[in-house]
Protein backbone atom coordinates (compact mmCIF):
# COMPACT_ATOMS: atom_id res chain seq x y z
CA UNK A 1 -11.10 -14.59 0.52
CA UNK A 2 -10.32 -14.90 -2.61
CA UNK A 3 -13.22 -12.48 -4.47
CA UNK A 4 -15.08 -11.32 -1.85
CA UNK A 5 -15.21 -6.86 -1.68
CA UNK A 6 -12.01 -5.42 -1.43
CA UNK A 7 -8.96 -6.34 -0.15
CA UNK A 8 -6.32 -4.15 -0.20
CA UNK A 9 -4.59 -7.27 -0.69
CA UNK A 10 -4.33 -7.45 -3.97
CA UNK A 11 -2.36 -10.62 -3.97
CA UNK A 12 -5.63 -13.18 -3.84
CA UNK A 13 -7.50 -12.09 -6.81
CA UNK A 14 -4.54 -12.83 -9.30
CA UNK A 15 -4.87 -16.42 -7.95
CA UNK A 16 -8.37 -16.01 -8.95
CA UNK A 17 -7.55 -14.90 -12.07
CA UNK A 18 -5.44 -17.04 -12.95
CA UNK A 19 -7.83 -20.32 -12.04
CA UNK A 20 -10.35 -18.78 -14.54
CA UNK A 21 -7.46 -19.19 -17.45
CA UNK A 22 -5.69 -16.05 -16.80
CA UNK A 23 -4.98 -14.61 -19.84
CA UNK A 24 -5.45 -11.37 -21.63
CA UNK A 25 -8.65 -10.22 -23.39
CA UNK A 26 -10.01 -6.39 -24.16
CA UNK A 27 -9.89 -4.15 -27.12
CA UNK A 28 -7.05 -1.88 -28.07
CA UNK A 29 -3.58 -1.88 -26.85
CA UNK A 30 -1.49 -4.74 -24.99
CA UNK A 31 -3.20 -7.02 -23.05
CA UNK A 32 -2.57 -6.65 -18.95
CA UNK A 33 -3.23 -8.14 -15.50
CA UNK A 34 -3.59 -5.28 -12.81
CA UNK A 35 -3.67 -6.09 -9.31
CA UNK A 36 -4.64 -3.16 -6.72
CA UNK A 37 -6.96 -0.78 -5.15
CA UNK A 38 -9.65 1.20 -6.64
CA UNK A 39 -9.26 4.27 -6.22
CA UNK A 40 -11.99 6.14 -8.26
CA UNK A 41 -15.06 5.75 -10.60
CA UNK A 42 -16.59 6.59 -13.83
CA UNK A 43 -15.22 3.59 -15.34
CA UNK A 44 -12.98 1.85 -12.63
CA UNK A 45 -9.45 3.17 -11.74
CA UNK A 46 -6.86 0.86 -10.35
CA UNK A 47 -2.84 1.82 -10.66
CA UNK A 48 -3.78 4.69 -12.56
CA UNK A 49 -5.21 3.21 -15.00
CA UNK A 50 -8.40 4.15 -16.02
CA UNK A 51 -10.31 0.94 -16.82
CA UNK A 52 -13.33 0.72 -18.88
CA UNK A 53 -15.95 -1.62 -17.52
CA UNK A 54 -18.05 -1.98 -20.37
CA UNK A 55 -18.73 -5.91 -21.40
CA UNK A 56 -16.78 -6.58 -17.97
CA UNK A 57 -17.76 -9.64 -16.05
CA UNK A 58 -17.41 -8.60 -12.06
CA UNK A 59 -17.14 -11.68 -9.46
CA UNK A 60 -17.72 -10.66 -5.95
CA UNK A 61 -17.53 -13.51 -3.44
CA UNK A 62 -17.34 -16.15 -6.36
CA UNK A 63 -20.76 -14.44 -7.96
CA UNK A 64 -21.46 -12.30 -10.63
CA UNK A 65 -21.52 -8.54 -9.46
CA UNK A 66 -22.49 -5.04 -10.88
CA UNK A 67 -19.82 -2.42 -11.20
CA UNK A 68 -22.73 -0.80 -8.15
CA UNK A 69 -20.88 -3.13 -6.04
CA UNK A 70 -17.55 -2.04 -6.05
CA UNK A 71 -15.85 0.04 -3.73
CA UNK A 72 -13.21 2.54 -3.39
CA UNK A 73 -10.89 1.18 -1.19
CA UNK A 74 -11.20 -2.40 -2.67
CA UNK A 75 -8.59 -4.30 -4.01
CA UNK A 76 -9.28 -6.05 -7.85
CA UNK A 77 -7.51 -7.95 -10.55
CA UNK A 78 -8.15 -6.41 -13.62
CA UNK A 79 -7.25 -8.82 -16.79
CA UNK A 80 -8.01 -6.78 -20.23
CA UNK A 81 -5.87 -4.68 -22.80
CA UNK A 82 -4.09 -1.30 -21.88
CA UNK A 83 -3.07 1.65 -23.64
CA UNK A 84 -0.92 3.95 -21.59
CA UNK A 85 -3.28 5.83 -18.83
CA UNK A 86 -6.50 4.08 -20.05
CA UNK A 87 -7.67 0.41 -20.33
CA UNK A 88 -10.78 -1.76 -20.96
CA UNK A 89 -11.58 -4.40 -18.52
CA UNK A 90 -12.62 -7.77 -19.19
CA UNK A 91 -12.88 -8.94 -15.83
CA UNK A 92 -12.92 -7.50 -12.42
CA UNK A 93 -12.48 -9.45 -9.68
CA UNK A 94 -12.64 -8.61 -5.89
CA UNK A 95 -10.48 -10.28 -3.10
CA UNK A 96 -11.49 -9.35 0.43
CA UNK A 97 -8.84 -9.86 3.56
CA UNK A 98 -10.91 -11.19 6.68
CA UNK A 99 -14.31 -11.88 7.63
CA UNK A 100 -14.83 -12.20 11.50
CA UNK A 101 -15.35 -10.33 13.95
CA UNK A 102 -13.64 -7.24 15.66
CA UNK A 103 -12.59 -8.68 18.40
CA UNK A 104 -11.05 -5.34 19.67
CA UNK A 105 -10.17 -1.89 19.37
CA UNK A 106 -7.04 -1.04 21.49
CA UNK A 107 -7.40 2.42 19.84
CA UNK A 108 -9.00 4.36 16.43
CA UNK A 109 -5.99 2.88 14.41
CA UNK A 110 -6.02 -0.65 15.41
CA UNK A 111 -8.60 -2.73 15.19
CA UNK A 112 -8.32 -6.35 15.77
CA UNK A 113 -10.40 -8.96 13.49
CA UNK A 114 -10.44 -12.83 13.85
CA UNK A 115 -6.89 -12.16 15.26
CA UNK A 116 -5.67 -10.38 13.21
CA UNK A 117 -4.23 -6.35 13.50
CA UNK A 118 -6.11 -4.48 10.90
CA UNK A 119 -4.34 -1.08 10.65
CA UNK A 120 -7.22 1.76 10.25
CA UNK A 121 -6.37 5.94 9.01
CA UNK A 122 -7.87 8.26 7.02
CA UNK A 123 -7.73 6.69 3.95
CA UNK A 124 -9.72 3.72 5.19
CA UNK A 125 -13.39 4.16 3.98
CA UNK A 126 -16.60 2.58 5.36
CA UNK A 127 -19.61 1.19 3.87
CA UNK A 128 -21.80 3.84 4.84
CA UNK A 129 -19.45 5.51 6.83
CA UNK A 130 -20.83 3.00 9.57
CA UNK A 131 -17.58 2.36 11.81
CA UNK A 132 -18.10 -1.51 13.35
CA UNK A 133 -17.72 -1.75 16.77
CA UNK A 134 -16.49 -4.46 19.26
CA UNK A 135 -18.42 -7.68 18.72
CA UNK A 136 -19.44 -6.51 15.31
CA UNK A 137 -19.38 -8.81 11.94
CA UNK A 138 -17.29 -6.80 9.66
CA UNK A 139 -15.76 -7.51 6.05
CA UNK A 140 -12.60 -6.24 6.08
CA UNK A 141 -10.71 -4.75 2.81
CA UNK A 142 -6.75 -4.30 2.66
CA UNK A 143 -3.21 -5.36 1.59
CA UNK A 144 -1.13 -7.76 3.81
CA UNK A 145 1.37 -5.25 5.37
CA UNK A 146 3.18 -7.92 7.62
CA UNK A 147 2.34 -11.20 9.26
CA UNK A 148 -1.00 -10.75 10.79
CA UNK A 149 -1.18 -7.01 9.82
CA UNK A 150 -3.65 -5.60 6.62
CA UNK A 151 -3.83 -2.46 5.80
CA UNK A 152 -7.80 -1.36 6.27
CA UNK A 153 -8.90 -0.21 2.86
CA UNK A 154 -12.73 -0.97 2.72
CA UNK A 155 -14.86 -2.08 6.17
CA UNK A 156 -18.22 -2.94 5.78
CA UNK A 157 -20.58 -4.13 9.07
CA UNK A 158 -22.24 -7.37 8.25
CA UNK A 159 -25.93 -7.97 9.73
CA UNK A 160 -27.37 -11.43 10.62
CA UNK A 161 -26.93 -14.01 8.88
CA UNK A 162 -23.10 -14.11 8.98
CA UNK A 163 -21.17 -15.00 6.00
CA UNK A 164 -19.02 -17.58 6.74
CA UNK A 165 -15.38 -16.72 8.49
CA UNK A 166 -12.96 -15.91 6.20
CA UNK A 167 -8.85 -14.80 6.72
CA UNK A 168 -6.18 -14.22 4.87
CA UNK A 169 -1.97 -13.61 5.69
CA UNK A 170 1.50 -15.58 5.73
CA UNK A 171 1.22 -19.27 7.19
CA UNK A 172 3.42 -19.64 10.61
CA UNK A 173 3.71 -22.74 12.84
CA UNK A 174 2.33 -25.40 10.35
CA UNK A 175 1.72 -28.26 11.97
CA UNK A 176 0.83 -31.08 10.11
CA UNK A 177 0.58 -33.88 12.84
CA UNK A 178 -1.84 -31.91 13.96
CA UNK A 179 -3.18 -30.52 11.14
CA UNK A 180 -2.98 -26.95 12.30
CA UNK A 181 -1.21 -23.03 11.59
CA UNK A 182 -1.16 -19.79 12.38
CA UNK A 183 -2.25 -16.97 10.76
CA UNK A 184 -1.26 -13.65 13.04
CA UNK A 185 -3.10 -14.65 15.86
CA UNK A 186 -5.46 -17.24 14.94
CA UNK A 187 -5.28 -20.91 14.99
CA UNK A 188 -6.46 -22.54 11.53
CA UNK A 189 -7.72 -26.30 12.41
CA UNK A 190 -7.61 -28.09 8.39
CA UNK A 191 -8.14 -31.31 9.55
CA UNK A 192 -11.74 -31.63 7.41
CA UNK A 193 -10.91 -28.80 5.19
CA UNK A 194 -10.52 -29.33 1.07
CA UNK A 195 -6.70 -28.48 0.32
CA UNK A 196 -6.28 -30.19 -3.19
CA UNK A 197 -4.67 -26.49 -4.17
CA UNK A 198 -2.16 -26.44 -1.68
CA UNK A 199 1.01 -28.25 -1.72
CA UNK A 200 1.49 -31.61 -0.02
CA UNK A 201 1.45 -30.83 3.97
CA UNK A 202 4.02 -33.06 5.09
CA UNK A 203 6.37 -31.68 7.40
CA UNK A 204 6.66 -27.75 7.77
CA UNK A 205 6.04 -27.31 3.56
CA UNK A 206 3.15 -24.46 3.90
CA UNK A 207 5.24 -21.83 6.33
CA UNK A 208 5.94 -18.60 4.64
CA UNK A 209 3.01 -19.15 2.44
CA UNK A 210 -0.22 -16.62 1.68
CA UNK A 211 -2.94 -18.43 1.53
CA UNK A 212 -6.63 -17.67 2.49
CA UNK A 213 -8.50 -20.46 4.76
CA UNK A 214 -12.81 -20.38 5.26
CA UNK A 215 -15.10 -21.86 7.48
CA UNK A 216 -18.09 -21.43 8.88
CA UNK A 217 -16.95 -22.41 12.82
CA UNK A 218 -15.11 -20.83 15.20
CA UNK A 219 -13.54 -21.67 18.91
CA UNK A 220 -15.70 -18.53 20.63
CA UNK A 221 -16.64 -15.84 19.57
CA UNK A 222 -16.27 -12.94 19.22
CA UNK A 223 -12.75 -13.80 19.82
CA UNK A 224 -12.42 -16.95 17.56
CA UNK A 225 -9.15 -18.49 18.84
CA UNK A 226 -9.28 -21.38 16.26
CA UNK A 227 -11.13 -21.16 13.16
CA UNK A 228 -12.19 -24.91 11.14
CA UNK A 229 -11.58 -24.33 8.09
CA UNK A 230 -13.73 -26.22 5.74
CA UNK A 231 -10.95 -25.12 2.70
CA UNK A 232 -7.22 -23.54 2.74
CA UNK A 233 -5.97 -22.70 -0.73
CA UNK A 234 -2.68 -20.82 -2.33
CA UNK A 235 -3.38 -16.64 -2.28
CA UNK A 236 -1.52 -14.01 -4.15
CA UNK A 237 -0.25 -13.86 -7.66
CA UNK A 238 -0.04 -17.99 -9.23
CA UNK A 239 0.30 -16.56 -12.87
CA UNK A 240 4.04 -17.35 -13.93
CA UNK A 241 3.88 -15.49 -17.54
CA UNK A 242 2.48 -11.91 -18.43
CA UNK A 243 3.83 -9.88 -20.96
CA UNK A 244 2.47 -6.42 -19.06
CA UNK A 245 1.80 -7.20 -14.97
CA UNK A 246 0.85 -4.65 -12.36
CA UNK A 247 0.95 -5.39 -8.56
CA UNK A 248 0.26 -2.65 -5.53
CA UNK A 249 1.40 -4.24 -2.33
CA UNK A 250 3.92 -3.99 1.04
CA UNK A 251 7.02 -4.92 0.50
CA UNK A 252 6.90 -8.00 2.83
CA UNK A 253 10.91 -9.18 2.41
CA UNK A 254 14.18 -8.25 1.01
CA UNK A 255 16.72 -10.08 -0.27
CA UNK A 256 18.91 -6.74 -1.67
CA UNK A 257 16.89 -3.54 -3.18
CA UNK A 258 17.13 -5.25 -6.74
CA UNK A 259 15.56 -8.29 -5.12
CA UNK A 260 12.82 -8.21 -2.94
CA UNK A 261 8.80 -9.70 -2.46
CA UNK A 262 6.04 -7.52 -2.80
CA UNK A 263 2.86 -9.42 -1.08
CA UNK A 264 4.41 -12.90 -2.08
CA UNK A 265 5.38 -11.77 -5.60
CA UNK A 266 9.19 -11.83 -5.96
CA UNK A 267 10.24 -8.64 -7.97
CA UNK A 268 13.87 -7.81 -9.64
CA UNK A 269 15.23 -4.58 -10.68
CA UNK A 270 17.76 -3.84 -13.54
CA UNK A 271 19.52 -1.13 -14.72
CA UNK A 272 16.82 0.23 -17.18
CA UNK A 273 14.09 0.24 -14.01
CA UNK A 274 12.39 3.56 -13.41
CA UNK A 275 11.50 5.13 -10.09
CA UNK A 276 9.16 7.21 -9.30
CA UNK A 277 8.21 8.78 -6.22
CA UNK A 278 11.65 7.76 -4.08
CA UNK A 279 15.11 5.76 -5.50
CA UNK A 280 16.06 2.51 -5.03
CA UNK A 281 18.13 2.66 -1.77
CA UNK A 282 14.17 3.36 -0.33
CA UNK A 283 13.09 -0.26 -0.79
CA UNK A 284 12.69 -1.63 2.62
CA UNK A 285 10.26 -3.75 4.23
CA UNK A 286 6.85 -2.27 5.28
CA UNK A 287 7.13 0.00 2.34
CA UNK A 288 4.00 0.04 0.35
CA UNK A 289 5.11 0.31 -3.79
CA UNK A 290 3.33 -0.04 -7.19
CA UNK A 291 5.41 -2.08 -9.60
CA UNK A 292 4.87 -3.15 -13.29
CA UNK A 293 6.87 -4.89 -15.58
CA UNK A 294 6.84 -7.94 -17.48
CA UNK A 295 6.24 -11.16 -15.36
CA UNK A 296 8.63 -14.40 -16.32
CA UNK A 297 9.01 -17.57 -14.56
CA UNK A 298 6.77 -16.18 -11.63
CA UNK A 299 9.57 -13.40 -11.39
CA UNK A 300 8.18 -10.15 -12.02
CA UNK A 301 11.26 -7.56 -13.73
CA UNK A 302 10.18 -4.41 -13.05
CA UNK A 303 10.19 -1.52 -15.79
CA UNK A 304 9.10 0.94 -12.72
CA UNK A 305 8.38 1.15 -9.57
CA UNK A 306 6.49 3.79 -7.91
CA UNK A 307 6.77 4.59 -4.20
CA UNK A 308 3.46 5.29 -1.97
CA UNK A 309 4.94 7.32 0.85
CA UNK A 310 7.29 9.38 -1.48
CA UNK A 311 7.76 12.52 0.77
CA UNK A 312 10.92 13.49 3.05
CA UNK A 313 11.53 15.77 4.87
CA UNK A 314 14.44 17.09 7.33
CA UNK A 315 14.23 20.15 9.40
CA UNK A 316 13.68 21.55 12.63
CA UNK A 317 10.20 21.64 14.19
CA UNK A 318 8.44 24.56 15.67
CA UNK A 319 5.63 23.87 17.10
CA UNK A 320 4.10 20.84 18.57
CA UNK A 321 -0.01 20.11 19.14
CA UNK A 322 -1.66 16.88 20.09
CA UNK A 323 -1.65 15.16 17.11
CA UNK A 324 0.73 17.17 14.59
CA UNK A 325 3.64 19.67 14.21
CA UNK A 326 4.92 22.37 12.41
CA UNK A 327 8.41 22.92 10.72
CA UNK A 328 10.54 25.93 10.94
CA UNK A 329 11.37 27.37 7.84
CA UNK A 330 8.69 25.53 5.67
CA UNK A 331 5.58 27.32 6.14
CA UNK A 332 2.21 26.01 5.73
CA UNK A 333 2.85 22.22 6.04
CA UNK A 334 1.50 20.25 8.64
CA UNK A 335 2.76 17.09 9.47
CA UNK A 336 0.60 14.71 11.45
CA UNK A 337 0.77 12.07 13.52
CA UNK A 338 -1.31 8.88 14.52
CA UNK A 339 -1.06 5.64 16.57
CA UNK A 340 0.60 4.53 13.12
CA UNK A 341 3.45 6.67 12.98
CA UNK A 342 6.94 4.82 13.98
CA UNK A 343 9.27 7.02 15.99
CA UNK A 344 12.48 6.65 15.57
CA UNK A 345 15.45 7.97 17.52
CA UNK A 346 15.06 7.35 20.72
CA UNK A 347 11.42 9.11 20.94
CA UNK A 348 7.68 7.16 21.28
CA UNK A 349 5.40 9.92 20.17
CA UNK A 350 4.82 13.35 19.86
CA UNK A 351 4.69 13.75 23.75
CA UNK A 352 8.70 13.45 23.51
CA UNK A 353 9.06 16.11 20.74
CA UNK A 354 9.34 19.20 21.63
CA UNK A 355 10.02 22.65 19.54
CA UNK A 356 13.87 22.70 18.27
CA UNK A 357 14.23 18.87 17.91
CA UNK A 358 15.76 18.06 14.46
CA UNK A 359 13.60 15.35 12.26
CA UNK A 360 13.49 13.52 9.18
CA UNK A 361 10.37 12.79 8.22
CA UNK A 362 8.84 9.86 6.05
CA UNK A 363 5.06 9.94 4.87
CA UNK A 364 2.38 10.53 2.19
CA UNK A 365 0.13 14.02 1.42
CA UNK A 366 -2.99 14.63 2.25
CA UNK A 367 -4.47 17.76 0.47
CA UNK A 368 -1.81 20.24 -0.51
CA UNK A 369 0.45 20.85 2.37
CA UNK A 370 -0.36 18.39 5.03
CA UNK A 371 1.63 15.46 5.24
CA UNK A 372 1.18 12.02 7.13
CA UNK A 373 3.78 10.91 8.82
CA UNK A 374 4.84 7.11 8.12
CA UNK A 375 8.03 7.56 10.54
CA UNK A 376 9.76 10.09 12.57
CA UNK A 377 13.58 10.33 13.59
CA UNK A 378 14.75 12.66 15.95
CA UNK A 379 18.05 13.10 15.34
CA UNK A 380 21.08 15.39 16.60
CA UNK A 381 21.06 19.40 16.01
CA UNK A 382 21.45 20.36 12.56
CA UNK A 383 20.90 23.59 10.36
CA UNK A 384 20.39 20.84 7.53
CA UNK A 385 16.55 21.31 5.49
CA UNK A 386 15.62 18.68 3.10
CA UNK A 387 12.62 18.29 1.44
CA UNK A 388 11.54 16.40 -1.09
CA UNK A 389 8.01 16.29 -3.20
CA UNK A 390 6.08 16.45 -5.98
CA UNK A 391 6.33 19.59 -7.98
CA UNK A 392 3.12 21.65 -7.27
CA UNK A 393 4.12 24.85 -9.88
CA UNK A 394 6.99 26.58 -11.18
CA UNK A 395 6.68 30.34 -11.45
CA UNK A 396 9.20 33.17 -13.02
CA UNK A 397 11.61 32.80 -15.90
CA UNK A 398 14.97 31.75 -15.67
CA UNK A 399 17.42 32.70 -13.37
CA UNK A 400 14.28 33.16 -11.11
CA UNK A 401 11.94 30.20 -10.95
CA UNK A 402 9.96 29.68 -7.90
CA UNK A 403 9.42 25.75 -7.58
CA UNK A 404 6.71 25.62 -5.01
CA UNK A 405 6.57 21.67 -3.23
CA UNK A 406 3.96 20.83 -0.52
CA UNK A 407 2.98 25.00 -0.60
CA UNK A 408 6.90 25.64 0.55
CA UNK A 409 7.82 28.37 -1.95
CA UNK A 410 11.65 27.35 -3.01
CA UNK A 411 13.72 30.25 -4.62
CA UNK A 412 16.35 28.43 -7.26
CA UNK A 413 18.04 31.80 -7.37
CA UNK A 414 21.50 30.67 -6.70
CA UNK A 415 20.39 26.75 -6.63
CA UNK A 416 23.24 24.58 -7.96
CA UNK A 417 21.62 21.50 -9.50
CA UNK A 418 22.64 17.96 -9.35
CA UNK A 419 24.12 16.24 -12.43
CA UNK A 420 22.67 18.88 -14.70
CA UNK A 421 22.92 22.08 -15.39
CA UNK A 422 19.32 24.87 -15.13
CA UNK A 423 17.93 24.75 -18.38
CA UNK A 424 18.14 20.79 -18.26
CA UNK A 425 16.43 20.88 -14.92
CA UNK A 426 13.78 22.97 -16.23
CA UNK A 427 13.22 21.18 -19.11
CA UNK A 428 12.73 18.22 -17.46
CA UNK A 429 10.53 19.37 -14.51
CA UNK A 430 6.93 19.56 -14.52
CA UNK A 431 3.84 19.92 -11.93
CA UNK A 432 4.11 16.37 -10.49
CA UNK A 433 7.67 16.06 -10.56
CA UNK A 434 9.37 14.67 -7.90
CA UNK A 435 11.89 17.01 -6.54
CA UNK A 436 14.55 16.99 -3.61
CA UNK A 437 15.55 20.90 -2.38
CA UNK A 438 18.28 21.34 0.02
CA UNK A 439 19.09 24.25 2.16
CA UNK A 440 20.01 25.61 5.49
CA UNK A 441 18.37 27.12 7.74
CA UNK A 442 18.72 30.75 9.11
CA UNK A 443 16.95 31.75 12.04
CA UNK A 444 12.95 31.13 10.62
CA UNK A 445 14.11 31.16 6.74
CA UNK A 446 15.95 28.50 4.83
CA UNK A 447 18.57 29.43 2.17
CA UNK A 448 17.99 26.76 -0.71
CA UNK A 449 21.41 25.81 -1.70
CA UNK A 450 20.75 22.52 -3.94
CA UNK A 451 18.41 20.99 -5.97
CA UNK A 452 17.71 17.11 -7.76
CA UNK A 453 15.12 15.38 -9.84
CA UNK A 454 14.42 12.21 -8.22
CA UNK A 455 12.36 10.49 -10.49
């Protein structure tokens, strides 16, 4: 699916790129190749960059394409010149994840499409805001979390005629006696499909590999089973030199936390790296990151790397609903819960939580104080509070600042602060920040004892 709407899985379109000569082009500042999801318009932002599209050629499913085509929610390769927080494009192209159909819907966060598990939450935006149901076409948007699992960025319901069938993910079970693999679920048949791109297929040589395969014919339908694929080719990032690269992905293995594959690009850390939004002893597999750096012998060395589910949280809950809970001692935020969440600790969902349990908490905002939960531990009692988030304000002069994170008001008065002392914390901190606060907890109030940049 190599330019075709979104995709979430930003790995395809750099392929794409690169097969057009790659390359760096634009006006003003260093040239770059950005890889990720749009996230807003008026111009085209992607890693928070905001790219200018003026001049830009757009490809959408291998043709020419108005910026009116794009999507939030889709994932693009941006090659053009950068100058810190703003850029100017000269070409946009768009890498869709599967074409099929949805094959099932086992509930409102999974959604299963030409076999494979498309994961579906708030974030995931519809063309329309038409949902497709069982049995409909759909074009489906999103990064490669796993083997067989995207992340649902963009969905759009295809009417008659179908475009041809179209997948995307990790090659499993190659087979090339009889010219067959696995991608999650589905069967790929390349017995009469063009693979001059991919390496020679003797033996087991194409497991572990992204690639995307097409064809127009499928076993049944709606469940395909076995897709013909009338061409297989390499996916993901083929570029082996970039002076400035930028990649959004899953981390998808891990060799150590200072070496690890993000999609199918292998990234290394050094000593000089930056985080943002989480430290280094995060990195872990499933964990979604943005990473830029210079890219060298296909090796990408990061200069940061920016975490997408950057909040934590540890504390006691209070109250527990259907579908979220409340923590004592941090008023106002709202963690929630979905068919997404992992549960950790011996728990399977919210049904086994109940008010007093002690938590950590992994997940992302959504608005000010409500947070999405990513995981949930329950662990043994504890009067322990963590929490840890971006800066929202700082209030009061010094001795008294109020550093408010995810609307929990945190009083510094007394706050010892790691590594440096509280004018070098304050000097350092701004709205956006992110910030770890450690207390205990007393009876329906916490008593903030510590506090740590974590950027």
């Amino acid at each position: 699916m190599k330019t075709s709407l979104f995709g979430p899985i930003l790995f395809g379109t750099l392929l794409a790129l690169a097969s057009c000569g790659g390359g760096t082009s634009g006006t003003g500042g260093s040239g770059v190749t950005s890889t990720g999801t749009i996230t807003a318009f008026g111009s085209v932002f992607v890693n928070g960059v905001e790219f200018s599209t003026s001049g830009a050629t757009i490809v959408l499913d291998g043709n020419p394409a108005a910026e009116s085509n794009l999507r939030v929610g889709m994932v693009v390769t941006v090659n053009g010149s950068r100058s810190g927080s703003s850029g100017s494009a000269a070409r946009i192209e768009v890498d869709d994840a599967v074409k099929g159909f949805v094959e099932a819907k086992p509930d409102a966060n999974h959604w299963t499409v030409m076999g494979q598990t498309v994961l579906v939450d708030d974030q995931t935006r519809f063309e329309n805001n038409v949902q497709p149901g069982v049995g409909d076409f759909a074009e489906v948007h999103g990064l490669v979390v796993a083997d067989g699992t995207i992340s649902g960025g963009f969905i759009e319901k295809k009417n008659t005629p179908f475009p041809a069938f179209e997948v995307k993910g990790f090659v499993k079970n190659h087979n090339d006696a009889s010219k067959t693999f696995d991608i999650g679920t589905l069967t790929v048949n390349y017995s009469n499909a063009l693979i001059n791109d991919m390496p020679n297929p003797v033996g087991n040589a194409w497991n572990g590999l992204l690639v995307e395969a097409k064809g127009s014919t499928c076993a049944t339908t709606p469940v395909c089973g076995t897709l013909t694929a009338s061409k297989v080719e390499p996916n993901g990032p083929q570029m082996q030199e970039a002076a400035e690269f930028e990649i959004e992905g899953f981390v998808t293995s891990l060799t150590s936390t200072s070496d690890f594959v993000v999609g199918n690009q292998r990234v290394v850390t050094t000593g000089s790296t930056r985080f943002e939004g989480g430290v280094a002893s995060d990195i872990a597999v499933g964990v979604k990151l943005e990473v830029e750096g210079v890219l060298a012998g296909g090796v990408l060395t990061a200069s940061k790397v920016e975490f997408g589910d950057g909040i934590r949280i540890e504390a006691d809950i209070d109250t527990v609903g259907a579908s979220s809970f409340t923590l004592r001692g941090l008023p106002g935020i709202t963690v929630t819960a979905n068919s997404l969440t992992q549960f950790e600790g011996g728990v399977s969902g919210l049904n086994n939580l109940v008010a007093g349990n002690h938590v950590r908490i992994r997940g992302r905002t959504s608005g000010s104080n409500t947070v999405i939960a990513t995981e949930v531990e329950r662990r043994s009692a504890d009067p322990r509070v963590e929490l840890q988030g971006p800066i929202q304000s700082i209030t009061g002069a010094s001795p008294n600042q109020i550093v408010t994170i995810l609307g929990v008001a945190v009083d510094t008065i007394g706050v010892a602060f790691e590594d440096v002392n509280r004018a070098t914390f304050f000097s350092q901190a701004v709205a956006g920040t992110l910030v770890k606060a450690r207390g205990g907890l007393n009876g329906s109030t916490v008593t903030w004892s510590e506090m740590e940049l974590e950027d």
